[in-house]
Protein backbone atom coordinates (compact mmCIF):
# COMPACT_ATOMS: atom_id res chain seq x y z
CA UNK A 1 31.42 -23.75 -12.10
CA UNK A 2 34.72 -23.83 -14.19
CA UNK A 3 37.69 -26.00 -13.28
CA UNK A 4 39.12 -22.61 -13.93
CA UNK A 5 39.21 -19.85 -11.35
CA UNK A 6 39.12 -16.48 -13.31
CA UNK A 7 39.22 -14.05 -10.20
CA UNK A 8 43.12 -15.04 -9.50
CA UNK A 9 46.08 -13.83 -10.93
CA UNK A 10 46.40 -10.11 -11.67
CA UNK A 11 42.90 -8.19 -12.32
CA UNK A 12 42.97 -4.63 -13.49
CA UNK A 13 40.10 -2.54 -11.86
CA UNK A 14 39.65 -0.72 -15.02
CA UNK A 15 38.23 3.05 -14.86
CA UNK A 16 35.87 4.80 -17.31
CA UNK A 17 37.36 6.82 -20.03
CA UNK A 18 35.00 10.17 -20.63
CA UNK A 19 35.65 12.38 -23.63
CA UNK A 20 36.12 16.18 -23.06
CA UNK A 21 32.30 16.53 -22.76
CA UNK A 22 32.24 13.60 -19.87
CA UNK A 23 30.53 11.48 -22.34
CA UNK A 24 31.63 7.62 -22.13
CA UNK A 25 34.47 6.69 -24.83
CA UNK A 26 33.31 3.05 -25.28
CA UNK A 27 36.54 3.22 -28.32
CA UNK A 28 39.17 4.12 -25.71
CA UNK A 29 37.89 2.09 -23.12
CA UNK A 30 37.86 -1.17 -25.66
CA UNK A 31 41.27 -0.43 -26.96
CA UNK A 32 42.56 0.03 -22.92
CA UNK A 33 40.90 -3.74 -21.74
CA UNK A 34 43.10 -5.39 -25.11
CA UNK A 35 45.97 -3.48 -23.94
CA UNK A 36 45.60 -4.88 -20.37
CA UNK A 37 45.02 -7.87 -21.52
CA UNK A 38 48.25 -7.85 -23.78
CA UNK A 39 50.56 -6.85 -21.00
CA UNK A 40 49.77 -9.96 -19.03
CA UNK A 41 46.41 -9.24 -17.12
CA UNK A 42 44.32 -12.10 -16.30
CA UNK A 43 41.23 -10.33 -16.03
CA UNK A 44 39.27 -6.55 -15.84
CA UNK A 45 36.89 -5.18 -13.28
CA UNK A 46 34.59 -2.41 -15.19
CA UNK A 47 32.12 -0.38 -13.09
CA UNK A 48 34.13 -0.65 -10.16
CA UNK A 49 35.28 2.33 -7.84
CA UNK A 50 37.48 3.15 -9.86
CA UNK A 51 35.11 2.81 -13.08
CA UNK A 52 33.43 5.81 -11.05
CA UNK A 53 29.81 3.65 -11.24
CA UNK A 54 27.96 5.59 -9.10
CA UNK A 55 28.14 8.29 -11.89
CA UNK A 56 26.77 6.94 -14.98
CA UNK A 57 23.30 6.33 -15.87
CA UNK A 58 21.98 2.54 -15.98
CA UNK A 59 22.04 2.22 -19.82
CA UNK A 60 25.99 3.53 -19.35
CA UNK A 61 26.48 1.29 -16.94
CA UNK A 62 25.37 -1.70 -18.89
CA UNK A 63 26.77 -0.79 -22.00
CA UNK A 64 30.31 -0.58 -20.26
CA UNK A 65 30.03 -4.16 -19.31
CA UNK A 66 28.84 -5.28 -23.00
CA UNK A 67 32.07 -3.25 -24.87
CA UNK A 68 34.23 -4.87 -21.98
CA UNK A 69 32.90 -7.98 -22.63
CA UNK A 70 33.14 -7.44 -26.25
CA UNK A 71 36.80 -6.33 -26.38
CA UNK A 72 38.41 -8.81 -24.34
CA UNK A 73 40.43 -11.87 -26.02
CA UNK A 74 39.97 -15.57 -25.24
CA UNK A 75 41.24 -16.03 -21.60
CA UNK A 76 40.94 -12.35 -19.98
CA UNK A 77 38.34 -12.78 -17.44
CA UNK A 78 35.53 -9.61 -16.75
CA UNK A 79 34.38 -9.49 -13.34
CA UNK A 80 32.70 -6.41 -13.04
CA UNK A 81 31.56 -4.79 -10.03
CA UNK A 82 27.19 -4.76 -9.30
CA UNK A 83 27.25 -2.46 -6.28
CA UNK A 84 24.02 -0.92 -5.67
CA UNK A 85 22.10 0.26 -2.70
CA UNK A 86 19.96 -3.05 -2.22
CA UNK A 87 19.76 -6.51 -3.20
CA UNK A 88 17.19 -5.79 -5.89
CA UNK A 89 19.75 -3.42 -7.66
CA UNK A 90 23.11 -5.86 -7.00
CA UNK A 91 20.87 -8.52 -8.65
CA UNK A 92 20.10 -6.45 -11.63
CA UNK A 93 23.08 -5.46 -12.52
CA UNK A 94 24.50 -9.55 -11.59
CA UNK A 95 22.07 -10.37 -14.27
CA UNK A 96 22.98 -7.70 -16.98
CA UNK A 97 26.65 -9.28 -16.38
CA UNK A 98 25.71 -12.97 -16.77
CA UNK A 99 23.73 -11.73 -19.97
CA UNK A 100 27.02 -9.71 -21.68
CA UNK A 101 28.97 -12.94 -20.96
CA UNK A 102 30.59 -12.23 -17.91
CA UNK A 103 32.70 -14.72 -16.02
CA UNK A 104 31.81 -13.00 -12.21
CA UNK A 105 31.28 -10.63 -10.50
CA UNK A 106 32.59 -8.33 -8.32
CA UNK A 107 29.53 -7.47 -4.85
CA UNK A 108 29.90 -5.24 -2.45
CA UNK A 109 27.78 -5.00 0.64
CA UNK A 110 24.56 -2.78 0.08
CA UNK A 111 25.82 1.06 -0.69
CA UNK A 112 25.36 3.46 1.51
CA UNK A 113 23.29 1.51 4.19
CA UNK A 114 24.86 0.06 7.71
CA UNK A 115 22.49 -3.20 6.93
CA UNK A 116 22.67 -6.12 9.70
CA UNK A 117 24.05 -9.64 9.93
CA UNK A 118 20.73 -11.08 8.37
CA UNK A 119 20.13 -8.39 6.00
CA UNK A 120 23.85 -8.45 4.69
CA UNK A 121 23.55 -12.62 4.27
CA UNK A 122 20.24 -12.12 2.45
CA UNK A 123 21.70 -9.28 0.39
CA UNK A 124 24.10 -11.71 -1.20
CA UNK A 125 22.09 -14.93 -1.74
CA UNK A 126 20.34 -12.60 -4.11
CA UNK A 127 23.22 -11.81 -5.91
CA UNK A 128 24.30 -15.03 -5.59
CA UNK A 129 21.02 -16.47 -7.43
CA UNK A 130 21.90 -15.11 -11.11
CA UNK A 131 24.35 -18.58 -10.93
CA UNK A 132 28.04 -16.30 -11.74
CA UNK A 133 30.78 -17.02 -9.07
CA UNK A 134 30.32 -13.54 -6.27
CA UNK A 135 33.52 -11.98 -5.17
CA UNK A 136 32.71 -10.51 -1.94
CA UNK A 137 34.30 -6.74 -0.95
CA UNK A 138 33.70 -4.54 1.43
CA UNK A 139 35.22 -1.10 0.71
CA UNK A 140 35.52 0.87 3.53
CA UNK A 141 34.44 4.28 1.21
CA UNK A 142 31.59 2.77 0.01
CA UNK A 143 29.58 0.94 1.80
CA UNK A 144 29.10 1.27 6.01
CA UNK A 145 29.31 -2.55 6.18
CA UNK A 146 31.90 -3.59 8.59
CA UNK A 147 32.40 -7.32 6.55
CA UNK A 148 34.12 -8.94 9.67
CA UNK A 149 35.59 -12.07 9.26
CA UNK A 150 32.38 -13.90 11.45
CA UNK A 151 29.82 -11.60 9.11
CA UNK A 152 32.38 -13.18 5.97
CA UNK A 153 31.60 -16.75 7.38
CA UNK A 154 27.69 -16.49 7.10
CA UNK A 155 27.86 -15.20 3.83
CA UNK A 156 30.33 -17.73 2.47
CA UNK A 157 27.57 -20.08 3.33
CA UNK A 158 26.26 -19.50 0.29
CA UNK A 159 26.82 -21.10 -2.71
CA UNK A 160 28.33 -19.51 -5.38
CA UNK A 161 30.14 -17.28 -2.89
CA UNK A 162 33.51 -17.94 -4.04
CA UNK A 163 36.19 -15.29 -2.44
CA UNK A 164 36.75 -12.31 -0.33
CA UNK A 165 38.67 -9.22 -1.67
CA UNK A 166 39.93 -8.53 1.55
CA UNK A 167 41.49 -4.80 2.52
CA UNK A 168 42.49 -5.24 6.23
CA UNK A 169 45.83 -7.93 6.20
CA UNK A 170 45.31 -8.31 9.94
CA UNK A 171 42.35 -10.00 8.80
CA UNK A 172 43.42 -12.26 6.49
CA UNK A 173 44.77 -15.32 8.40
CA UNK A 174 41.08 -15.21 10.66
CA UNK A 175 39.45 -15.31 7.34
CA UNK A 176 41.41 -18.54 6.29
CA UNK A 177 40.58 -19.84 9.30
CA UNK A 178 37.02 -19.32 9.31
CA UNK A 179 36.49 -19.83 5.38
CA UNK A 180 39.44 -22.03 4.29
CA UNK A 181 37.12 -22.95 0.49
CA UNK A 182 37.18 -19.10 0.12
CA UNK A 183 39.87 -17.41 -2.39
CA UNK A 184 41.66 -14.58 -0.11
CA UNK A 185 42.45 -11.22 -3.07
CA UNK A 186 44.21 -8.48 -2.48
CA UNK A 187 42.36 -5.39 -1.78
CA UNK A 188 44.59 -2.54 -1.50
CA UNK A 189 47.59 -2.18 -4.07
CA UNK A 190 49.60 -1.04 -1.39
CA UNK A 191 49.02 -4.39 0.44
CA UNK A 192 50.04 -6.60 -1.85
CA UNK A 193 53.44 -8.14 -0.68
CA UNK A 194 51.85 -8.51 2.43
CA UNK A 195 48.80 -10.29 1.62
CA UNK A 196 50.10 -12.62 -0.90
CA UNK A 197 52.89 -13.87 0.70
CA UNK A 198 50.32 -14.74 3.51
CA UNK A 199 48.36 -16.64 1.07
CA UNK A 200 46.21 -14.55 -0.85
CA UNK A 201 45.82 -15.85 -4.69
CA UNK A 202 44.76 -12.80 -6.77
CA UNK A 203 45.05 -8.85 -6.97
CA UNK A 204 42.12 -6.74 -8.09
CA UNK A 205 44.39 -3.74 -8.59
CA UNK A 206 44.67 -0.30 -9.88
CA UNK A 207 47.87 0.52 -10.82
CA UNK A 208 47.52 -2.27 -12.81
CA UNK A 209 46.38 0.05 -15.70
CA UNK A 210 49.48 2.02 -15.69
CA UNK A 211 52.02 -0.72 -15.17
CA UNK A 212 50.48 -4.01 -15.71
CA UNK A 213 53.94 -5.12 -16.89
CA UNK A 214 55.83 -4.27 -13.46
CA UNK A 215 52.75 -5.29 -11.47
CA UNK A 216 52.35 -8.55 -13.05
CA UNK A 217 56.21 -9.23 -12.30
CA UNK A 218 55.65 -8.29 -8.96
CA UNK A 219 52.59 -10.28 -8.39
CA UNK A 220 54.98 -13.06 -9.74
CA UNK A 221 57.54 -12.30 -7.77
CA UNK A 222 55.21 -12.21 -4.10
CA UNK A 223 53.12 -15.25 -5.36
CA UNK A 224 56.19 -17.12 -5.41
CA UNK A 225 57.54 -15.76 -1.73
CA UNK A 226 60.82 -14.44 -3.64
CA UNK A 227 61.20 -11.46 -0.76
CA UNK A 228 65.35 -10.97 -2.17
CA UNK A 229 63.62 -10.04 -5.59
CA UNK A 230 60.43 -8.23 -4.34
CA UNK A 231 60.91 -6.79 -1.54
CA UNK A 232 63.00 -3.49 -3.41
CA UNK A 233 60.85 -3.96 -6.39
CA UNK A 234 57.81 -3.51 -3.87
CA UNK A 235 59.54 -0.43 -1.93
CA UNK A 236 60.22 0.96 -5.42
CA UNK A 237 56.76 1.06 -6.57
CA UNK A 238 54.99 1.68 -3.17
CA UNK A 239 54.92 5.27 -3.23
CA UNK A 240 52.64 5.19 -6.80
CA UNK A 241 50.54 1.64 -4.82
CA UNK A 242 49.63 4.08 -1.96
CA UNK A 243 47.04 6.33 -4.31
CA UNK A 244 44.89 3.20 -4.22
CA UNK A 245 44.41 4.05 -0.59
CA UNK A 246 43.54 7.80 -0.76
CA UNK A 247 40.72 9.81 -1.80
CA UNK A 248 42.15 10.54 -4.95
CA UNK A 249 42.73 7.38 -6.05
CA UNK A 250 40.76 7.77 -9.35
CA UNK A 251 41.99 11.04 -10.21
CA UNK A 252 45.65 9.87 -9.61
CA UNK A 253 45.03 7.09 -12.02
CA UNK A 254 44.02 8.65 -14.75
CA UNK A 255 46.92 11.49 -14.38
CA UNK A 256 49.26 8.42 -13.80
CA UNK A 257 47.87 6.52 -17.02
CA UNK A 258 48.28 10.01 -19.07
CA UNK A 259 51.76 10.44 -18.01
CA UNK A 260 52.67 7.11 -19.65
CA UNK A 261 51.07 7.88 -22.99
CA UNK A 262 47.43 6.13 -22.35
CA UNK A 263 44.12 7.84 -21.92
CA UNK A 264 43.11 8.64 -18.64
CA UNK A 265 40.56 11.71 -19.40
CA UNK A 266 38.44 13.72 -17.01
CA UNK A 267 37.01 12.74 -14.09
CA UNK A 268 33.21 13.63 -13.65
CA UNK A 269 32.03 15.34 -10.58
CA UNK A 270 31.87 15.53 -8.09
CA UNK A 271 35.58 14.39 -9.03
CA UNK A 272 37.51 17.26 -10.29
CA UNK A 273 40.96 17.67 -11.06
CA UNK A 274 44.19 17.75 -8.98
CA UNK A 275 45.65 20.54 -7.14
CA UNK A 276 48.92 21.35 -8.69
CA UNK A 277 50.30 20.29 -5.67
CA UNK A 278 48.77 16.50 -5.66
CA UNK A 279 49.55 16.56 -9.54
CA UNK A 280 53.32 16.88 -8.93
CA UNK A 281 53.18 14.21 -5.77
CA UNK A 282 51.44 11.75 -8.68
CA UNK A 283 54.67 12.58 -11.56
CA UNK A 284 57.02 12.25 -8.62
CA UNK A 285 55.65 8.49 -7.41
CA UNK A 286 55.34 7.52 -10.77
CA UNK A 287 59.22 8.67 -11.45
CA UNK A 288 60.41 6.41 -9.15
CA UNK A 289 58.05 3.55 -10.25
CA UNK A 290 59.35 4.03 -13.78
CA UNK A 291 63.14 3.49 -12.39
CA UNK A 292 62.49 -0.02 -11.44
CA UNK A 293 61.09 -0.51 -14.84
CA UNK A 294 64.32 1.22 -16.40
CA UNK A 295 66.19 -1.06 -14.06
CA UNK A 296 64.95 -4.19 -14.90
């Protein structure tokens, strides 16, 4: 493995650009990972939650991955994200990112099925195998998987297994504990101060792609246990880091992208667009997010 570790520092979970006709825009989503990449991002998750995964075909899928890949300069990392309902699947797509020149990857539990203790273990040995350092996540609205901080242990057995993108921040200091080789990310934007002032050394983030600037800073800022400086830069933005833990969350990204002159696009379903209602909550959050960049 590199001396380097390319799943720390700020890592934009990057979503998937569809022309009016919901047809991939492999242009937009190129020019959006240099962008990122510009602003001070260390890395880009494609095919993620957010890169709304489950709804493009397997020749989409992979040929995301390539352009990302292909767009990126010299130093941005691509970790993309190889959920799928089984280890056969996870593997696959682990392998298609190895192939496009990947640096890791991003594995959820199975999708979609409550596996056990052994079956979860096995699931990511698999993944695992292709040789490309294995994020582990468990996201509570995708996969059933309860990844408990014992479960986390037996899987972190494995070699290759190299961190834990971790959602709960009452979890986070058991996890040390029990896997102290493990890398501790962030896994909810809205938990970032928290969880990286408690030790955890990256941020696979959303609102990263409308901010990266401000979120970069604040990473900074938290990474460096400056509370005087980011604690009101965190209260300012928190409003616009809660959509990461809603329903909407891809919807309100895109709007939120679109309102600061980058391409956010459609949604494709069952995704559809805001209510008015949700729309003007989104404008109002990012308002106030925009402040601390006007102030600062």
């Amino acid at each position: 493995m590199a001396a380097t570790r390319p799943w720390q520092g700020v890592i934009a979970a990057v979503p998937t650009p569809f022309r009016a006709d919901l047809s991939v825009d492999y242009d937009r989503l190129q020019e959006h990972v240099r962008w990122l990449a510009e602003e001070g991002c260390q890395g880009v998750t494609p095919c993620g939650s957010l890169g709304e995964y489950r709804s493009l075909s397997d020749g989409e899928r992979a040929d995301v991955v390539r352009a990302v890949v292909e767009a990126v300069p010299s130093g941005c990392a691509v970790v993309p994200g190889v959920g799928g309902y089984g280890s056969r699947q996870a593997r696959h797509w682990a392998e298609q990112a190895r192939a496009a020149g990947a640096q890791a990857v991003l594995a959820p539990p199975p999708i979609g099925y409550p596996g056990g203790a052994a079956e979860v273990v096995a699931h990511y040995r698999e993944v695992a195998a292709v040789g490309l350092p294995v994020v582990v996540y468990a996201d509570p609205a995708e996969t059933p998987v309860d990844l408990t901080p014992e479960l986390l242990a037996r899987v972190a057995e494995t070699d290759g297994v190299v961190a834990v993108r971790e959602r709960d921040v009452r979890r986070l200091h058991h996890v040390r504990d029990l896997c102290p080789h493990l890398d501790v990310l962030v896994g909810a934007d809205d938990l970032l101060l928290e969880s990286t002032v408690c030790g955890a050394t990256g941020w696979i983030g959303h609102c990263a792609n409308v901010l990266p600037r401000l979120c970069r800073r604040l990473q900074r800022l938290c990474a460096a246990r400056d509370l005087a400086a980011a604690l009101p830069l965190y209260a300012q933005l928190h409003p616009l880091l809660r959509w990461d833990s809603r329903p909407e969350v891809v919807q309100a990204v895109k709007l939120a992208m679109g309102l600061v002159g980058r391409y956010g696009g459609p949604c494709r379903p069952p995704r559809g667009p805001l209510p008015p209602e949700t729309e003007a909550r989104v404008q109002r959050d990012l308002r106030r997010a925009l402040r601390a960049t006007a102030d600062g």
